[in-house]
PDB file of N, CA and C in Angstrom:
ATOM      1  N   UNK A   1     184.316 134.447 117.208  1.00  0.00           N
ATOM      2  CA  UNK A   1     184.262 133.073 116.774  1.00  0.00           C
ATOM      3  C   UNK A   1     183.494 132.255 117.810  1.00  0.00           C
ATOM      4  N   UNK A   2     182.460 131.676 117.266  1.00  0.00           N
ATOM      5  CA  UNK A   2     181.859 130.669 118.637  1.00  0.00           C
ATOM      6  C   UNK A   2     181.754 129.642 118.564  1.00  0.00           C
ATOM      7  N   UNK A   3     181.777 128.825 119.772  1.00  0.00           N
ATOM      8  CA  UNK A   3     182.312 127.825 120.387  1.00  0.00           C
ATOM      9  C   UNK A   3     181.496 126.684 120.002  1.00  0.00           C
ATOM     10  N   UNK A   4     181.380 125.921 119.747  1.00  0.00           N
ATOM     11  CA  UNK A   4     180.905 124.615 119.456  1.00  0.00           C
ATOM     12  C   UNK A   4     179.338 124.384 120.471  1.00  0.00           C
ATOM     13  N   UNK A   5     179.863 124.754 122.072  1.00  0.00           N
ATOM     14  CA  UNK A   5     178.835 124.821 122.789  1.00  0.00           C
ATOM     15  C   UNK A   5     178.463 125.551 123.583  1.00  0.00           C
ATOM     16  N   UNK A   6     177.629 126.712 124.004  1.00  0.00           N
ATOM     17  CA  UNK A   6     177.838 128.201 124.649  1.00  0.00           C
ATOM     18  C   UNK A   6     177.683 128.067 125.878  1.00  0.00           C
ATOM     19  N   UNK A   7     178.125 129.088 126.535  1.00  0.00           N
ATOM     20  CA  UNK A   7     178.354 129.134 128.308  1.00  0.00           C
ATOM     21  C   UNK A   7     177.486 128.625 128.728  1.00  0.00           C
ATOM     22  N   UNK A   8     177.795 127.617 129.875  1.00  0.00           N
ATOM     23  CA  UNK A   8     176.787 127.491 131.069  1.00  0.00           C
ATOM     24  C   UNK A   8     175.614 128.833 131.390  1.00  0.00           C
ATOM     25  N   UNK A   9     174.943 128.471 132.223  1.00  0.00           N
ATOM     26  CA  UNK A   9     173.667 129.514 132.567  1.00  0.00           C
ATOM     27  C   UNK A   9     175.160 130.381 133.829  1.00  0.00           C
ATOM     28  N   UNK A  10     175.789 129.493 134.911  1.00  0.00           N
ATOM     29  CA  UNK A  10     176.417 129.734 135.704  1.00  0.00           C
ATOM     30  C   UNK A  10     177.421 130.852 135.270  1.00  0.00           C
ATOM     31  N   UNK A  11     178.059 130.798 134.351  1.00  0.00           N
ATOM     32  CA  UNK A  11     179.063 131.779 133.510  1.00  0.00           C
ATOM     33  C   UNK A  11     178.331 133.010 133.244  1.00  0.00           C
ATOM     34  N   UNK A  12     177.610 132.993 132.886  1.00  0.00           N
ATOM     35  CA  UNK A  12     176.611 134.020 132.184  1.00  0.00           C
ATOM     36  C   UNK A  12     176.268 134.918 133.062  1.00  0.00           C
ATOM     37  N   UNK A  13     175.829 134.477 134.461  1.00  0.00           N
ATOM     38  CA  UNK A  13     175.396 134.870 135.571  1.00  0.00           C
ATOM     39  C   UNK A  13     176.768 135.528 136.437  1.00  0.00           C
ATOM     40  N   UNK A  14     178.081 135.391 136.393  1.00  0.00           N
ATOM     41  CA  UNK A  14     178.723 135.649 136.802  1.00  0.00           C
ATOM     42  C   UNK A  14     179.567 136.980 135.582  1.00  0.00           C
ATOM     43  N   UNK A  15     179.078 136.824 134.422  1.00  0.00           N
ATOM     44  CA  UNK A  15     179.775 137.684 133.781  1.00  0.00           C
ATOM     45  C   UNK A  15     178.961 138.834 134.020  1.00  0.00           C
ATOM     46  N   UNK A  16     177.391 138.834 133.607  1.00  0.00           N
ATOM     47  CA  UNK A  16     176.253 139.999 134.190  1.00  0.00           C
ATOM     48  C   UNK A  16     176.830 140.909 135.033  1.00  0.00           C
ATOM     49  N   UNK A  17     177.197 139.922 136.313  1.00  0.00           N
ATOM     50  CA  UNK A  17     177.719 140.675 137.765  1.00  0.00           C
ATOM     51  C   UNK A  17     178.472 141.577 137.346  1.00  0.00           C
ATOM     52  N   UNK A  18     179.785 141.198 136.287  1.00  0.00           N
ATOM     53  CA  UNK A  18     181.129 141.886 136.601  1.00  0.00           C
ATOM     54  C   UNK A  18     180.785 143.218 135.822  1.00  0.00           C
ATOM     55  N   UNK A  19     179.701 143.117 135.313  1.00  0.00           N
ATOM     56  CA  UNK A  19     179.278 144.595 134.600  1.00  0.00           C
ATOM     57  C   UNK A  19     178.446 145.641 135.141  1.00  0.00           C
ATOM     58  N   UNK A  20     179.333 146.656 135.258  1.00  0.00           N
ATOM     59  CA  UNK A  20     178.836 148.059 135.621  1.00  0.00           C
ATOM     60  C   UNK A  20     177.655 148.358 135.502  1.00  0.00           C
ATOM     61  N   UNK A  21     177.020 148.786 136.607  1.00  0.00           N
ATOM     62  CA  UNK A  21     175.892 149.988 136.351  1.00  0.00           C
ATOM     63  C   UNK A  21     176.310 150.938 135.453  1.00  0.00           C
ATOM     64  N   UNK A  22     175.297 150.545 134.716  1.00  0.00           N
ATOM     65  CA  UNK A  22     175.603 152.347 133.198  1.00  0.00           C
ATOM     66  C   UNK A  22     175.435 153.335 133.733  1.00  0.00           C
ATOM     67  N   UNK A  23     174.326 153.316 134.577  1.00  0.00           N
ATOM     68  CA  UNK A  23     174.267 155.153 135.408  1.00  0.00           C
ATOM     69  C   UNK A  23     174.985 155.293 136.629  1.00  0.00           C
ATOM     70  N   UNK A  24     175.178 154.145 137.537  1.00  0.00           N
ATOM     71  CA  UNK A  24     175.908 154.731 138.579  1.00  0.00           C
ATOM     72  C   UNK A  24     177.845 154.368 138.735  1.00  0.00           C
ATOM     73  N   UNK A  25     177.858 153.090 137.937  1.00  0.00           N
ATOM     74  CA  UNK A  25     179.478 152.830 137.845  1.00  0.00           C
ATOM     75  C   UNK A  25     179.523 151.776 138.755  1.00  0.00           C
ATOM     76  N   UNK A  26     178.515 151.566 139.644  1.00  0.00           N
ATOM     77  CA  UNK A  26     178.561 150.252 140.626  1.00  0.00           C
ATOM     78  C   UNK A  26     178.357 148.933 140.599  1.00  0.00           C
ATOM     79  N   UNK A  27     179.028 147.995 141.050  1.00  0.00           N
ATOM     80  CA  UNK A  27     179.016 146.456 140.931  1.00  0.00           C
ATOM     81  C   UNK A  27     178.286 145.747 141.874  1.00  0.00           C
ATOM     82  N   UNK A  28     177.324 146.176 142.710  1.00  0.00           N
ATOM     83  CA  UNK A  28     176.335 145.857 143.489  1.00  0.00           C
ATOM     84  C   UNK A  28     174.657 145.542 143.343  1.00  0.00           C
ATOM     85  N   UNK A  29     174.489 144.335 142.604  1.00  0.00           N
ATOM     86  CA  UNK A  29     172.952 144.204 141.987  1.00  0.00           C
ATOM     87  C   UNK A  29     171.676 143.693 142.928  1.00  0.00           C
ATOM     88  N   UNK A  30     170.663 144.227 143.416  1.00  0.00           N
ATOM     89  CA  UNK A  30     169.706 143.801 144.045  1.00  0.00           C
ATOM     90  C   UNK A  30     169.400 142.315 143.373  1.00  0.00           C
ATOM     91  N   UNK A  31     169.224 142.227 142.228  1.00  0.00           N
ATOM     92  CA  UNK A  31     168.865 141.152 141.458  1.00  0.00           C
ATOM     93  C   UNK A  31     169.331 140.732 140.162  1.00  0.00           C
ATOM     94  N   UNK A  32     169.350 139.956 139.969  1.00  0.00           N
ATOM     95  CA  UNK A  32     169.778 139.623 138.498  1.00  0.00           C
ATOM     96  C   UNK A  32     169.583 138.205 138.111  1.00  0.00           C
ATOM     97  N   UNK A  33     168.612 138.115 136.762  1.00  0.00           N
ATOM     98  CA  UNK A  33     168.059 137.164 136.634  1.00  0.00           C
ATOM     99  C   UNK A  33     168.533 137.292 135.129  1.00  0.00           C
ATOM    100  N   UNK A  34     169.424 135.822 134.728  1.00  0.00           N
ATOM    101  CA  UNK A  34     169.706 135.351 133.906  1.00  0.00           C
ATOM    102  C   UNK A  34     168.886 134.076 132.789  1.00  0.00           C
ATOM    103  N   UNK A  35     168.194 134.258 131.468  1.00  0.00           N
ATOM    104  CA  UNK A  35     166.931 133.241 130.774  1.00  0.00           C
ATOM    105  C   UNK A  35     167.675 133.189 129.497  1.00  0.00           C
ATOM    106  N   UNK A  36     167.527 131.805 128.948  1.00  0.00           N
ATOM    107  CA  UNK A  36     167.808 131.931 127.272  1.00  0.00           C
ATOM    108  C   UNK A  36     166.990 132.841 126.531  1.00  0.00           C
ATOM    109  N   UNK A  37     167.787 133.393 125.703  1.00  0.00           N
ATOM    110  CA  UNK A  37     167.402 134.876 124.486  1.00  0.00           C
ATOM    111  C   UNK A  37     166.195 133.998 123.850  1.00  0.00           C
ATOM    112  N   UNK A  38     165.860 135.120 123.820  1.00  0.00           N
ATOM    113  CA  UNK A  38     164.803 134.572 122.446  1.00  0.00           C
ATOM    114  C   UNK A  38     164.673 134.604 120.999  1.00  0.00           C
ATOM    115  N   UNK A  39     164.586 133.401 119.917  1.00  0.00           N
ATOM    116  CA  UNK A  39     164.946 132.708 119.001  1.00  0.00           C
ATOM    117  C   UNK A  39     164.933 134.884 118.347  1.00  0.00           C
ATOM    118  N   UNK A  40     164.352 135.207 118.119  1.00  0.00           N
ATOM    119  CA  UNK A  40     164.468 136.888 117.515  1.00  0.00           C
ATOM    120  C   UNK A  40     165.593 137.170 117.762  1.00  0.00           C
ATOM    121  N   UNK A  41     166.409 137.439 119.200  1.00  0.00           N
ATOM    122  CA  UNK A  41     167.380 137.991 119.522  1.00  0.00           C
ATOM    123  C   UNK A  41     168.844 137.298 119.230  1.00  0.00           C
ATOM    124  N   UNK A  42     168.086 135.828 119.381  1.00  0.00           N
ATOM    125  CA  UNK A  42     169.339 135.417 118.783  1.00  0.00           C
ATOM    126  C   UNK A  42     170.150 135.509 117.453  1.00  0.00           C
ATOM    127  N   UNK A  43     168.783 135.109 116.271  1.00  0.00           N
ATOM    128  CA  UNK A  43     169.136 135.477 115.118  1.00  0.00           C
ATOM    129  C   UNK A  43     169.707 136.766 114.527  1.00  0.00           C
ATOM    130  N   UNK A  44     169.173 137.766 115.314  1.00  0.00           N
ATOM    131  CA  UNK A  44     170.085 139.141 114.878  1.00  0.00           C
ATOM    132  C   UNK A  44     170.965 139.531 115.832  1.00  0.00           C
ATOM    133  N   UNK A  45     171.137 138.829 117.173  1.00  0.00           N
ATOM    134  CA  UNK A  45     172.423 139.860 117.554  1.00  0.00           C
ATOM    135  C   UNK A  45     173.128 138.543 117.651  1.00  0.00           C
ATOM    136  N   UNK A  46     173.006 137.085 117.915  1.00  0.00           N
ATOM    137  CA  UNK A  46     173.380 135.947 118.395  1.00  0.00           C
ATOM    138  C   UNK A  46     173.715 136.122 120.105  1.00  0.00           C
ATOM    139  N   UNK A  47     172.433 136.595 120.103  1.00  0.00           N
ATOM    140  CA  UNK A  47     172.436 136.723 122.264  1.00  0.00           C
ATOM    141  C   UNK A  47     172.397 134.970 122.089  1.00  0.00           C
ATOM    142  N   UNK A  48     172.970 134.085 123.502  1.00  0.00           N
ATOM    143  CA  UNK A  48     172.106 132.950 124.020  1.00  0.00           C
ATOM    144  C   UNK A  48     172.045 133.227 124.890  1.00  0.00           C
ATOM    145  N   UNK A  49     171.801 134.227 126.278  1.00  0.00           N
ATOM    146  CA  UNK A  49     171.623 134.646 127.529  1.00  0.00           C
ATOM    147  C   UNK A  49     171.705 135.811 127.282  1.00  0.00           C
ATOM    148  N   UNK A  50     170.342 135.608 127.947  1.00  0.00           N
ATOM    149  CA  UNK A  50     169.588 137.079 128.091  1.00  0.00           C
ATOM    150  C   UNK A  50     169.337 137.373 129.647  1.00  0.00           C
ATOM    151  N   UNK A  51     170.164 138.908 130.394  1.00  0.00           N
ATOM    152  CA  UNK A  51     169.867 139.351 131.676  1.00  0.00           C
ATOM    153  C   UNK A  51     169.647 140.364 131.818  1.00  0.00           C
ATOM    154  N   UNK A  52     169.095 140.676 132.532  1.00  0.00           N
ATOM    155  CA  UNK A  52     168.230 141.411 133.242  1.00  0.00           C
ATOM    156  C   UNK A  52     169.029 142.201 134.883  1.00  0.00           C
ATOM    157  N   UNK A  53     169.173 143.098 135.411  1.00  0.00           N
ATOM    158  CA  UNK A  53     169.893 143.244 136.390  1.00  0.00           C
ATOM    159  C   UNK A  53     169.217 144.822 137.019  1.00  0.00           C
ATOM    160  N   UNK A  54     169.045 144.612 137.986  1.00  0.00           N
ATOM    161  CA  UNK A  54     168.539 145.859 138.774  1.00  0.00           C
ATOM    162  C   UNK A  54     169.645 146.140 139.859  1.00  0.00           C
ATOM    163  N   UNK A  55     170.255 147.272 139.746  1.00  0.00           N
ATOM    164  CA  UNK A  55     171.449 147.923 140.561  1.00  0.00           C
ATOM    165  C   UNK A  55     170.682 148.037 141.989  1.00  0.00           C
ATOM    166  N   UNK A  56     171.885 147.827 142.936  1.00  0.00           N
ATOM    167  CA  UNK A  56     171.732 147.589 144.173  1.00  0.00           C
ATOM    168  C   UNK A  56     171.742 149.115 145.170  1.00  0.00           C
ATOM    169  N   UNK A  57     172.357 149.979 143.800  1.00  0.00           N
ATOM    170  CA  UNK A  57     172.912 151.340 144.113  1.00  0.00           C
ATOM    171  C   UNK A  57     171.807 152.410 144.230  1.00  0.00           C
ATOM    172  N   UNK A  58     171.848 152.639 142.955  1.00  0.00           N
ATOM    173  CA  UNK A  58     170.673 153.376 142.056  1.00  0.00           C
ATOM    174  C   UNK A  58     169.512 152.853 141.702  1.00  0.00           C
ATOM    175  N   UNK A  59     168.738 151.799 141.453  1.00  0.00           N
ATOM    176  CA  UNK A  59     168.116 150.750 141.159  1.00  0.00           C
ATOM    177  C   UNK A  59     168.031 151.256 139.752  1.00  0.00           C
ATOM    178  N   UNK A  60     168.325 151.559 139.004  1.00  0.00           N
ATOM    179  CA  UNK A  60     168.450 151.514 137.871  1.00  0.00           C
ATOM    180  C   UNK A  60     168.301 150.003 137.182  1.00  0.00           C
ATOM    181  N   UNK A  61     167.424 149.578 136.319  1.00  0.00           N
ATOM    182  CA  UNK A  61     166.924 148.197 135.548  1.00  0.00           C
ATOM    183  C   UNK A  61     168.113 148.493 134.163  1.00  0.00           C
ATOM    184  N   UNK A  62     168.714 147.514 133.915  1.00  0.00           N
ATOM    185  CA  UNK A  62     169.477 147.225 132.429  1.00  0.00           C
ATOM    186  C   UNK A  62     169.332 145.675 132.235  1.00  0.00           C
ATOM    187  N   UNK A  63     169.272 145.643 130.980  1.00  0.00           N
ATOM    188  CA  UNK A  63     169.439 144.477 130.118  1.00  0.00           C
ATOM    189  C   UNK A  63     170.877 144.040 129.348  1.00  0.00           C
ATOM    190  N   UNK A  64     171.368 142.924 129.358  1.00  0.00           N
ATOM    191  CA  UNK A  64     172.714 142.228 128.605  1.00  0.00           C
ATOM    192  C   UNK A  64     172.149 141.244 127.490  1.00  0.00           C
ATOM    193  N   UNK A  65     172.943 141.505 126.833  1.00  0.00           N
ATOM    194  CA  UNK A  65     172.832 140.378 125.577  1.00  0.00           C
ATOM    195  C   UNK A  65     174.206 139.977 125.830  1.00  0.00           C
ATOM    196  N   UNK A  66     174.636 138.148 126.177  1.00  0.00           N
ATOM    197  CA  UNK A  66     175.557 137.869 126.252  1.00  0.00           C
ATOM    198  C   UNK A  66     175.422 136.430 125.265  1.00  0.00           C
ATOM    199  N   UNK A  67     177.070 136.468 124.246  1.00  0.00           N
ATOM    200  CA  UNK A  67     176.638 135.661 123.055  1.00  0.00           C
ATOM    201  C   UNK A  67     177.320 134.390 123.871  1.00  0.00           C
ATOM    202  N   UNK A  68     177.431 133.249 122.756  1.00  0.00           N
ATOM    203  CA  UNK A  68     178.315 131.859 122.643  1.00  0.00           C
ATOM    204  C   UNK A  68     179.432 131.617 123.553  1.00  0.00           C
ATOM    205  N   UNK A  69     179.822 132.481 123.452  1.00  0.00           N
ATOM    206  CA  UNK A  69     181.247 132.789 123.475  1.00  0.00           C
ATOM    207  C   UNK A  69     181.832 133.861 124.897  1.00  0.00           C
ATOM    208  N   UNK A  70     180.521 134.129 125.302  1.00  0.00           N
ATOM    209  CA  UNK A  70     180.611 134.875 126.773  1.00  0.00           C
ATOM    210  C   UNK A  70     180.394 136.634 126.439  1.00  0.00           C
ATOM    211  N   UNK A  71     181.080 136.699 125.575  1.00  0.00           N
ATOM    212  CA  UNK A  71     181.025 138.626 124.986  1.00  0.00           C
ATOM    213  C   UNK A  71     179.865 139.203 125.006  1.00  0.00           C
ATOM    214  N   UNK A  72     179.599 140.148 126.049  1.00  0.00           N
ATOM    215  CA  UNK A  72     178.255 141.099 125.927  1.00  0.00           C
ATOM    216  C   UNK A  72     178.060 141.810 124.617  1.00  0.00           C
ATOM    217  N   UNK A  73     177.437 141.436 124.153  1.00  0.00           N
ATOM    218  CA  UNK A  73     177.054 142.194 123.017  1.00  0.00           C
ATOM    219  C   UNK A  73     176.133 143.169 122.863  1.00  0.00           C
ATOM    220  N   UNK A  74     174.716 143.172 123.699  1.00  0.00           N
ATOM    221  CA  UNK A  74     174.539 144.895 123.948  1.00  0.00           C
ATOM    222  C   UNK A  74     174.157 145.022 125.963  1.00  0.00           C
ATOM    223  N   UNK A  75     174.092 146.115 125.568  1.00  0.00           N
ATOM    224  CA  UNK A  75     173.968 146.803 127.010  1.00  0.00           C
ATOM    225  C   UNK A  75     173.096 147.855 126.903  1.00  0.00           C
ATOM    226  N   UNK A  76     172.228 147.797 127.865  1.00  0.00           N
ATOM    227  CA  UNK A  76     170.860 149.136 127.767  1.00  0.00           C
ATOM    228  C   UNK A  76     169.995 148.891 129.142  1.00  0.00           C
TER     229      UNK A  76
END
């Protein structure tokens, strides 16, 4: 169900963090750069923050789709 008005950029950026490296299991990111989705992504998955995160571990690069409402909706 979403919210009338969707997370801060600040929220978004802090939820990214709390998510695992897919390949290594680690919570340590060299970088992570949080941008509004784009009008495509929104309409089919309802991303409004779109991140980006390079592990601090493995450097492994993944992407978040995080909706309205804070819930990652994909991960890759």
């Amino acid at each position: 169900m979403a919210t009338d008005a969707p997370i801060p950029r600040e929220r978004a950026e802090r939820i990214a963090r709390a998510h695992a490296c897919l390949r290594c299991k680690e919570y340590t990111y060299r970088k992570v750069a949080v941008k509004p989705s784009t009008p495509a992504l929104h309409e089919a998955l309802g991303e409004v923050w779109h991140a980006v995160l390079v592990c601090g571990v493995c450097g492994t690069t993944q992407e978040l789709g995080i909706d309205a409402d804070g819930d990652v909706v994909y991960a890759g």
